[in-house]
Every structure is written in structure tokens, then in C-alpha cells.
Protein backbone atom coordinates (compact mmCIF):
# COMPACT_ATOMS: atom_id res chain seq x y z
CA UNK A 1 261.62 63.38 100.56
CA UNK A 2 262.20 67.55 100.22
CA UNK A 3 263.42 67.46 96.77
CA UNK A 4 259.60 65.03 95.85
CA UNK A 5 257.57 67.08 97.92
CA UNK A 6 259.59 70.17 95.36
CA UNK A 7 258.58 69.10 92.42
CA UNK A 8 256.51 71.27 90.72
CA UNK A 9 256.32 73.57 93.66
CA UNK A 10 257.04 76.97 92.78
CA UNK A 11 254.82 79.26 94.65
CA UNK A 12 254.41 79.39 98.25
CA UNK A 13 252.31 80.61 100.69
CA UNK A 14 253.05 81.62 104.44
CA UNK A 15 250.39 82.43 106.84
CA UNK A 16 251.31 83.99 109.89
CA UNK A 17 249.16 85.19 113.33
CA UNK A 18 252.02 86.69 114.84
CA UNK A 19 255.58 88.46 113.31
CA UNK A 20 257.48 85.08 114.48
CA UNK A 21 254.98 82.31 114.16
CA UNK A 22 255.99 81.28 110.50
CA UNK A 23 259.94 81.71 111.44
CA UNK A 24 259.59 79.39 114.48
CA UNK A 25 257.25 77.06 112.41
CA UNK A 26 258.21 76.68 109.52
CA UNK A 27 261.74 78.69 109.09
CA UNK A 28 264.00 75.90 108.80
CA UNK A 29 262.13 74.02 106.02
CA UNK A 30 262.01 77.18 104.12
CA UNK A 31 265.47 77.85 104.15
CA UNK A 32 266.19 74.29 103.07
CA UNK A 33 263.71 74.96 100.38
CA UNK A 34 265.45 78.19 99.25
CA UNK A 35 269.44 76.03 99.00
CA UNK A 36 267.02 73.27 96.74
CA UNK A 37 265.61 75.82 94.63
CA UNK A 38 266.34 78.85 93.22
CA UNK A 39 263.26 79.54 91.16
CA UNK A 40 260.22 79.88 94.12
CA UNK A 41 257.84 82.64 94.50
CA UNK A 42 256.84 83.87 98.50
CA UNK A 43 253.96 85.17 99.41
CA UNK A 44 254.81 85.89 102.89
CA UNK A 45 252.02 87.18 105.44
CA UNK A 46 251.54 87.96 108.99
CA UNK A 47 248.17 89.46 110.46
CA UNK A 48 248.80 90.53 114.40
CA UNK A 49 250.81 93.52 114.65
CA UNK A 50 251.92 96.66 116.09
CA UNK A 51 254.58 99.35 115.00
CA UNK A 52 257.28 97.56 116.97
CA UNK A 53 256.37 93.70 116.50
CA UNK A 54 255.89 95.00 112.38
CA UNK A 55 259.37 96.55 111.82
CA UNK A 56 260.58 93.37 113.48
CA UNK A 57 258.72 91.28 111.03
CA UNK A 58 259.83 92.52 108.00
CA UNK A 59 262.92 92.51 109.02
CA UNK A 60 262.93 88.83 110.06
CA UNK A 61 261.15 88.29 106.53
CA UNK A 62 263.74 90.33 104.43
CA UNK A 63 266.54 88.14 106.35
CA UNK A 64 264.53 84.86 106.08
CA UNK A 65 263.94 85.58 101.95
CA UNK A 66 267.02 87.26 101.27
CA UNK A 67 268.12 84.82 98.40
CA UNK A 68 264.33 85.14 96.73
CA UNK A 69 264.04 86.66 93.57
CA UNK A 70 260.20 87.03 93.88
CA UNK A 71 258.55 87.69 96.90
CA UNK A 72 255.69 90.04 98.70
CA UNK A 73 255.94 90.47 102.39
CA UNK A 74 252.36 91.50 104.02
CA UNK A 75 252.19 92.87 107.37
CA UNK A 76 248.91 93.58 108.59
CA UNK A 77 247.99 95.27 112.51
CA UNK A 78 245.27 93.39 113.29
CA UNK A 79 245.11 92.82 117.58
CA UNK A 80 247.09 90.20 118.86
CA UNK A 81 244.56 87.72 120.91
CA UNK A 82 241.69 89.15 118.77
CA UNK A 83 241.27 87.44 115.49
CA UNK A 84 238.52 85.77 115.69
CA UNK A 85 236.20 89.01 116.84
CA UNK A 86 236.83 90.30 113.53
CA UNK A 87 236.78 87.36 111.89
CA UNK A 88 234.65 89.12 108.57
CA UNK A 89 237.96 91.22 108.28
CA UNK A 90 239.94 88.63 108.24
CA UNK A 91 238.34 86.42 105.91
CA UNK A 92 238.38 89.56 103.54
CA UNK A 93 242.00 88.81 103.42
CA UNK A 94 242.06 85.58 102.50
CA UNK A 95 239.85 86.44 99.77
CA UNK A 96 242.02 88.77 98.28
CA UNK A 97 245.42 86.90 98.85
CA UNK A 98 242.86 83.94 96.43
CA UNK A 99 242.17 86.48 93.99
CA UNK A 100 246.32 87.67 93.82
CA UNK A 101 248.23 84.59 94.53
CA UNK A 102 248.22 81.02 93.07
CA UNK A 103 250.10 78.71 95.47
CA UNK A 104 251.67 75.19 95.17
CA UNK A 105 252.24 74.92 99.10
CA UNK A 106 250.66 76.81 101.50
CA UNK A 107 252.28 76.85 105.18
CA UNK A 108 249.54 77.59 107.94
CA UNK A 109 249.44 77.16 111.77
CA UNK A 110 247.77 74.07 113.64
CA UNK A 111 244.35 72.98 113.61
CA UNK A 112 244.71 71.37 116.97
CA UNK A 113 246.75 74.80 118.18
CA UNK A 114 245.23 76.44 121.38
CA UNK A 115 245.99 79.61 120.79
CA UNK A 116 242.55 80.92 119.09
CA UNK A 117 244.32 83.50 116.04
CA UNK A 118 246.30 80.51 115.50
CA UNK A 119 243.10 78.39 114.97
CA UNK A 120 241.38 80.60 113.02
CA UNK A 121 243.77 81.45 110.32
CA UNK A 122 244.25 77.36 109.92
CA UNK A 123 240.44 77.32 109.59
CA UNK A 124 240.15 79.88 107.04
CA UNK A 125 243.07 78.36 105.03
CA UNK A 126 241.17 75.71 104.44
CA UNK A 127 238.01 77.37 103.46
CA UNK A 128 240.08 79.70 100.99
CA UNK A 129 242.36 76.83 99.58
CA UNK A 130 240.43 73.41 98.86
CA UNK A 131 243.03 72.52 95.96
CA UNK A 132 246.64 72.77 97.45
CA UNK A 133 248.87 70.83 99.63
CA UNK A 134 248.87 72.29 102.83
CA UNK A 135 251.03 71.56 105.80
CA UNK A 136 250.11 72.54 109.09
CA UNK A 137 252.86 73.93 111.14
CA UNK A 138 253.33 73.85 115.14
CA UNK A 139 254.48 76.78 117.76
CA UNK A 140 255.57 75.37 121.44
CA UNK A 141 254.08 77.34 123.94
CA UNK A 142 252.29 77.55 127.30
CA UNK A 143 249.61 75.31 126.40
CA UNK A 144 250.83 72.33 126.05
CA UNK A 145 249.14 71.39 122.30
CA UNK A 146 251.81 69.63 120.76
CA UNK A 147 251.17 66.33 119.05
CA UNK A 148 252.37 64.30 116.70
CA UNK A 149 253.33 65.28 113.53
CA UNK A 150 253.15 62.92 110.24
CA UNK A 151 255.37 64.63 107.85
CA UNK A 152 258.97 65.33 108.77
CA UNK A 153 261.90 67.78 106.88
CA UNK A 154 264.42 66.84 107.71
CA UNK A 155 267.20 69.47 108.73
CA UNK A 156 271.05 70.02 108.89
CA UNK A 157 271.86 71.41 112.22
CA UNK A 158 273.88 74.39 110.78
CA UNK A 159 270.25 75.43 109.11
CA UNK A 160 268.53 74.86 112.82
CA UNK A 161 271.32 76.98 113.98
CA UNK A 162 270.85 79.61 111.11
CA UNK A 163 266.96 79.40 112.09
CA UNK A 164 266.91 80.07 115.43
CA UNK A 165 270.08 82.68 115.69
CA UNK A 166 267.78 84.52 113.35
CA UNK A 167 264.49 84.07 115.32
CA UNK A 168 267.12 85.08 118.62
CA UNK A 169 267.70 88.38 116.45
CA UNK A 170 264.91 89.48 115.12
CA UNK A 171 262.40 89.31 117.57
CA UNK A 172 264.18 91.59 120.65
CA UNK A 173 260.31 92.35 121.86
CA UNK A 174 259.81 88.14 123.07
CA UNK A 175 263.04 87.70 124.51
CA UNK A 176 261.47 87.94 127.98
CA UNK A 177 258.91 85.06 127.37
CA UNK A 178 259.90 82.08 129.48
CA UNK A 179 259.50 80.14 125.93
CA UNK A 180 261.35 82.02 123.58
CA UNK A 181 264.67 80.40 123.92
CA UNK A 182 267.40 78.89 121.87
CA UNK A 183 267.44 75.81 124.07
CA UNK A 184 263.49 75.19 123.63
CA UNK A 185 263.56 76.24 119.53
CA UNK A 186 266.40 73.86 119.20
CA UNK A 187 265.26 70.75 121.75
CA UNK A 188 261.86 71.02 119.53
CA UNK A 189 263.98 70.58 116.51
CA UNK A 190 265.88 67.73 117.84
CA UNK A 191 262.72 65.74 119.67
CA UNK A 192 261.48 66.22 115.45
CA UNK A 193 264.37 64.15 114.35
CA UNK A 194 264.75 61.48 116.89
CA UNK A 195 260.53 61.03 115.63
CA UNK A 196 261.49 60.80 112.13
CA UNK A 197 264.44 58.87 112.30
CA UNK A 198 266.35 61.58 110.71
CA UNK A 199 269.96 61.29 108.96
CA UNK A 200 271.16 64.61 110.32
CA UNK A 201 269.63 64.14 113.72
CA UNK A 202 266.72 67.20 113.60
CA UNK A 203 263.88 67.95 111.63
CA UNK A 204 261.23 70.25 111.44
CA UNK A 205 257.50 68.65 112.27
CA UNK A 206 253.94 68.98 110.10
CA UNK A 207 250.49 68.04 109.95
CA UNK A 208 249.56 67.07 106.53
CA UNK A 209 245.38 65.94 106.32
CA UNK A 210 245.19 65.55 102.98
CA UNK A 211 247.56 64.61 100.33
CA UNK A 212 246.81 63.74 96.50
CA UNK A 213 248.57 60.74 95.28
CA UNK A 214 249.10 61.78 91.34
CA UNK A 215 249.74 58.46 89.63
């Protein structure tokens, strides 16, 4: 299914609330993406932010892209929790991430997520991009809003490993949340693959709500 849902996909977009959200999301897939291909474009952005949660960001996004040729990584400081109270701001963004970048795939948090930045960068990706596959990634957390995903990548475990070592890493400033854990990241990953049936035994989940059928 990865190398179909490839073709013709060259440039993609990843849209972050917070400096981990699109690693713990959507990391594995990408890095699959990146051993399938060698000829994508990133556009790689993450809105919540302060000095110390930033540096950790691009650091995680340098590590994450390492092996991309062409790639922008945007780190903006908006307030964590706060998103949607400057929500004119933020749709200012999107606007100008239309205006710069043309994407095949766009990566974007949950529609059904709790977490309110979450839920309004999902809504605005849909506003912004009406003519682009879009999959809808998921973050465990406190408040219990996973469901059931309908699209499945499916993942070795070396990559889960890769994924969450990195996420383990990178992101010193959450390793006192009760949830940020290597047991969690990888139980998600393996409760994914027991869902989809998958070969290697984990798998990253989606929520895909609209899909063109080109015949």
C-alpha cells in the first residue's frame, strides 16, 4: 500500500501544534517514506513554541529529515494551549504556507483530537487545502480520544525503534510527562498493527475522510 499511496507524491506537508506532535504522529511513516523515495520535498512546520521546546524541534526535524535533499523547517512561538485565541494569526499562516508550498500529502493532527491547538490546526487544514490527500494523524494522551483509524502504514520494528529512540532524544523537556514513554509510543505502534493485520507486526494509524479514486 506505501509505495501506491507514493506515487506521484513528491511534496509533503507537516503540520505541527507542538515541537513533537508530528514525530510521535506521523514519524515512522515518514521515515519509511524517506527509504521509498529519494526525490520528496518537506515542508515541515510546528506553531507552539518557546526558546527551549524550539531548539528541540529543529533539532528533532534536522534528525528526522536528515536524508532530504529539499526541505524548510518552520518553527513558530505561538502559546502552547492558546491557538485558537489567536486564531486570525494563525490562519495568516496557513495562507502563506498556500501561497509558498504546493503539496501532494499533507500530514495534520485529528479532527476528533481533544486537545483544542490540535483541533484547530486540523480545521484550518482543511479550509486552506480542499484539493490534497490528507491524513489525519493521532497523539495518545490524557484524554482518552483515540479511535479507530482507517488507513494503516505499516512499519518495520527497527523504524518504530528508530522513531521513538529519536522522539526519547530529542524532546529532554517531556520526559517527565506520565505519557511520554517508550513503552506507550511503542504499545501504540503495536495495538496499530495487530488492527491492520500487519506483516511486520506494527503500524502507524490515520484518519483519511476523503480520498479520490483516479480511474
Amino acid at each position: 500500500m506505501i509505495p501506491s499511496l507514493l506515487q506521484g507524491t513528491r511534496r509533503v506537508l507537516c503540520i505541527g501544534a507542538h515541537s513533537d506532535d508530528i514525530e510521535i504522529g506521523c514519524g515512522g511513516a515518514l521515515l519509511r517514506f524517506m527509504e521509498l523515495s529519494k526525490d520528496l520535498e518537506f515542508h515541515w512546520i510546528v506553531f507552539c513554541s518557546n526558546a527551549e521546546r524550539a531548539k528541540e524541534a529543529r533539532k528533532s526535524a534536522a534528525w528526522f529529515l536528515r536524508n532530504v535533499r529539499r526541505k524548510e523547517i518552520i518553527i513558530k512561538s505561538f502559546r502552547d494551549g492558546f491557538l485558537p485565541y489567536t486564531g486570525g494569526e494563525v490562519k495568516d499562516c496557513f495562507e502563506e504556507i498556500k501561497s509558498t508550498f504546493k503539496p501532494d500529502l499533507v500530514f495534520t493532527h485529528c479532527r476528533h483530537d481533544l486537545h483544542q491547538d490540535h483541533r484547530l490546526l486540523c480545521e484550518l487544514t482543511w479550509n486552506t487545502f480542499r484539493h490534497h490527500l490528507i491524513l489525519e494523524y493521532e497523539i495518545p494522551k490524557y484524554d482518552a480520544d483515540l479511535r479507530s483509524p482507517n488507513l494503516f502504514v505499516p512499519l518495520l520494528k527497527s523504524i518504530c525503534g528508530a522513531k521513538v529512540r529519536a522522539l526519547m532524544r530529542h524532546f529532554g523537556t517531556q520526559r517527565n510527562k506520565h505519557w511520554f514513554s517508550e513503552d506507550l509510543f511503542m504499545g501504540l505502534l503495536r495495538l496499530r498493527g495487530v488492527e491492520a493485520a500487519s506483516p511486520t507486526g506494527f503500524a502507524e494509524g490515520f484518519y483519511c475522510r476523503k480520498m479520490l479514486l483516479d480511474l
